[in-house]
Protein backbone atom coordinates (compact mmCIF):
# COMPACT_ATOMS: atom_id res chain seq x y z
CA UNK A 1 -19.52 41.23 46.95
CA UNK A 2 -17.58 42.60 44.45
CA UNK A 3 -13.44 42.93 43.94
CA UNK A 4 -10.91 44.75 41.69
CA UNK A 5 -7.99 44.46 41.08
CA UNK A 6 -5.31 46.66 38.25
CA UNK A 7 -2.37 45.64 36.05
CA UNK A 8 -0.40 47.75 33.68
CA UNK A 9 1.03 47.00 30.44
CA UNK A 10 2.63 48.11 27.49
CA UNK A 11 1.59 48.18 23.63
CA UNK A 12 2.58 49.65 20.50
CA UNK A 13 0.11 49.28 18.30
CA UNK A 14 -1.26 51.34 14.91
CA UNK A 15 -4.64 51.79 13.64
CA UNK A 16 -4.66 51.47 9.83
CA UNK A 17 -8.21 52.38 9.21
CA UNK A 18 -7.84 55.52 12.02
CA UNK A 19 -9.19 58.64 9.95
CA UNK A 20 -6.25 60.57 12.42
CA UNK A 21 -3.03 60.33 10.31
CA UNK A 22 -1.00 60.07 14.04
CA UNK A 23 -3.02 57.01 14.85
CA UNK A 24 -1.68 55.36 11.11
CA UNK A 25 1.68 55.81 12.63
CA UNK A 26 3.28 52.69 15.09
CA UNK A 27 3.17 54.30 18.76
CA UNK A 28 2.82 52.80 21.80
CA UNK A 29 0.98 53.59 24.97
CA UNK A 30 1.07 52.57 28.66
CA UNK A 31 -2.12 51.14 29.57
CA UNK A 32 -4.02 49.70 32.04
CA UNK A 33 -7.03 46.64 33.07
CA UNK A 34 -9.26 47.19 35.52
CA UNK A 35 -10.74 43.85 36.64
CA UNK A 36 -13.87 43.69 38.49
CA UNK A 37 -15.17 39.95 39.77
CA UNK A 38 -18.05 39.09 41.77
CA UNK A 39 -19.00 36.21 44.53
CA UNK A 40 -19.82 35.24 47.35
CA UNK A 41 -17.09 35.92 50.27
CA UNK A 42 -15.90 32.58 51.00
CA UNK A 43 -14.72 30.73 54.18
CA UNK A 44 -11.19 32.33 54.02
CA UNK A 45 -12.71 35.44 53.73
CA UNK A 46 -12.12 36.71 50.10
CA UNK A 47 -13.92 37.12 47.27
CA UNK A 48 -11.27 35.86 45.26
CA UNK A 49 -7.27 36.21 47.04
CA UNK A 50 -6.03 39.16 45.22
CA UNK A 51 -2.76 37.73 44.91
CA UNK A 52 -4.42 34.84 42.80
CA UNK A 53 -6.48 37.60 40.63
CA UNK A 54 -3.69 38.83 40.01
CA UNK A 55 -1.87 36.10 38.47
CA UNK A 56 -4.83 35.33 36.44
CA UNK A 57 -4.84 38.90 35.29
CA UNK A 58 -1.11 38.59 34.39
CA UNK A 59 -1.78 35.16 32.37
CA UNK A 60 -4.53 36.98 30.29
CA UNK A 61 -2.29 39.69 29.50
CA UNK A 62 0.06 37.26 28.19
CA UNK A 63 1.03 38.02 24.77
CA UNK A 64 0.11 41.60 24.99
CA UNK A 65 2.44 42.99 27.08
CA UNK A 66 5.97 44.74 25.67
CA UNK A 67 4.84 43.68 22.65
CA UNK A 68 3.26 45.12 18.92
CA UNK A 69 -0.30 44.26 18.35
CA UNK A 70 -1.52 44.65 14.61
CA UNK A 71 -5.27 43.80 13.42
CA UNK A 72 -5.48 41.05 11.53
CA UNK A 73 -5.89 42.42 8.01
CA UNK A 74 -2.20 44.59 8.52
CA UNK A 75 0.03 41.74 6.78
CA UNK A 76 2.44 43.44 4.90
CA UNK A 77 3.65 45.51 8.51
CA UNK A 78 3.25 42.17 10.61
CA UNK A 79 5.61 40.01 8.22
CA UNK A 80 7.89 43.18 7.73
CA UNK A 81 8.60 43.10 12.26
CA UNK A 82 8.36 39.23 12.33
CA UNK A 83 11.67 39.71 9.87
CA UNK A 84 12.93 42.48 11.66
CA UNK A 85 12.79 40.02 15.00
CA UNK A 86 10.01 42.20 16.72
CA UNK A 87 7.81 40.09 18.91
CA UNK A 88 4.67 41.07 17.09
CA UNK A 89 0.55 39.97 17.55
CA UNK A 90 -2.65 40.41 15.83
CA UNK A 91 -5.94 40.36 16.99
CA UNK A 92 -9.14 40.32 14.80
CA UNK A 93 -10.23 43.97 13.75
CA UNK A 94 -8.19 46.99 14.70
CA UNK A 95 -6.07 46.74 17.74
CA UNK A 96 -8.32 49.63 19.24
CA UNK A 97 -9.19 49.43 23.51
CA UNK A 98 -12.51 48.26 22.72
CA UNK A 99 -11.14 45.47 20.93
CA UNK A 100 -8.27 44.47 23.68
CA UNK A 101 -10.88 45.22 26.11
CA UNK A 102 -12.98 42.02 24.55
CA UNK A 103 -10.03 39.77 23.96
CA UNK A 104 -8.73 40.34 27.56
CA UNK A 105 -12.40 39.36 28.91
CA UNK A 106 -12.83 36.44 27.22
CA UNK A 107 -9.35 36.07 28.36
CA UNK A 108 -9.73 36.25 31.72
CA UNK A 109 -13.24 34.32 31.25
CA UNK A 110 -11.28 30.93 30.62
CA UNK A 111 -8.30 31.81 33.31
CA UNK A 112 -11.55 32.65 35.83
CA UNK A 113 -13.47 29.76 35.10
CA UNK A 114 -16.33 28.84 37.47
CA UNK A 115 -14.66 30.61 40.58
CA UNK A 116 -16.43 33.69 40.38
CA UNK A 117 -18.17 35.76 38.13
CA UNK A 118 -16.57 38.27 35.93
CA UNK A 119 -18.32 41.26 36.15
CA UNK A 120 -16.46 43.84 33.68
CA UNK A 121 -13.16 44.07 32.37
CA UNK A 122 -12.12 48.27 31.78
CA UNK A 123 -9.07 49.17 29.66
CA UNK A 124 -7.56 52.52 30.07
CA UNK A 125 -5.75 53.83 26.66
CA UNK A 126 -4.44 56.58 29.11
CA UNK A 127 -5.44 58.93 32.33
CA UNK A 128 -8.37 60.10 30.87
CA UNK A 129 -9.45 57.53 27.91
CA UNK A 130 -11.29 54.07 29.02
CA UNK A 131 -13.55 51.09 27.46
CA UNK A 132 -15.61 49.18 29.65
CA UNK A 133 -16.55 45.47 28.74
CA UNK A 134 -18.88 43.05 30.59
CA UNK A 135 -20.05 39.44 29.49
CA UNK A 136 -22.72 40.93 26.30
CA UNK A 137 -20.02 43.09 24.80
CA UNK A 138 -17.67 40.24 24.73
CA UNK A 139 -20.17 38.02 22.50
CA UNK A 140 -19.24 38.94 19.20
CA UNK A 141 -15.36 37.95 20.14
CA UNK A 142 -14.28 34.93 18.16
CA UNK A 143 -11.49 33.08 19.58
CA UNK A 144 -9.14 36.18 21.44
C-alpha cells in the first residue's frame, strides 16, 4: 500500500546558466514535496504514521527551507551573502527542481532507512510546474 504525505517550503534561489535573463536574477518561490512511500500496512495499521513521515520529511528539508540555495560553481554570489549574514547553501549543479528533487530523495532515503520503501519524491516549483524523482533518477546524486 502506498502513502503521501506534503510539506511546503521556501527558497530563493538563481539559475546562472538559465538562458531566461529573470531566472539569472535571485527570486524566490514557495514550493512544495510530495512524498510517496510504500509497505506493507503494519500491525498498528499504517503504512508509515503520518505524523512520523512527516518529521522525516521536515528533517530532509533541513537546510533548504527560508534559506538561498546557489549551485556549486556560483562562488563569487555565495561568499558575497555569507558576508552579508544571509543563511546561504549550495548544492552540486544548478539549484533547478530537478536537482532539489534528487537531493531531497536521497535525503529522505537515509532519514527512511529500511522502514519502507520510497517510492518517488515530486517537487512543485509552483501550481502548475513539477519534477518527479524515484530511486534511478536519484543515482547520479553525489553526496546531497
Amino acid at each position: 500500500m502506498k502513502a503521501m504525505i506534503s510539506e511546503k517550503f521556501s527558497i530563493a534561489h538563481r539559475l546562472s546558466s538559465s538562458m531566461n535573463n529573470r531566472q539569472n536574477n535571485l527570486h524566490g518561490h514557495t514550493w512544495r514535496v510530495d512524498v510517496v512511500v510504500e509497505g506493507p500496512v503494519g500491525r498498528d495499521g499504517f503504512v508509515m504514521d503520518f505524523v512520523l513521515l512527516k518529521e522525516k520529511v521536515k528533517a530532509a528539508l533541513d537546510g533548504f527551507d527560508r534559506k538561498v540555495i546557489l549551485g556549486n560553481n556560483d562562488v563569487l554570489l555565495f561568499e558575497g551573502l555569507k558576508k552579508l549574514g544571509v543563511d546561504v547553501r549550495t548544492i552540486e549543479g544548478e539549484p533547478t527542481a530537478e536537482n532539489l528533487a534528487k537531493v531531497l530523495y536521497r535525503r529522505l532515503e537515509r532519514e527512511l532507512g529500511k522502514s519502507v520503501y520510497l517510492e518517488k519524491v515530486v517537487v512543485w516549483r509552483s501550481d502548475n510546474a513539477w519534477v518527479e524523482c524515484n530511486e534511478a533518477d536519484a543515482e547520479i546524486v553525489k553526496g546531497g
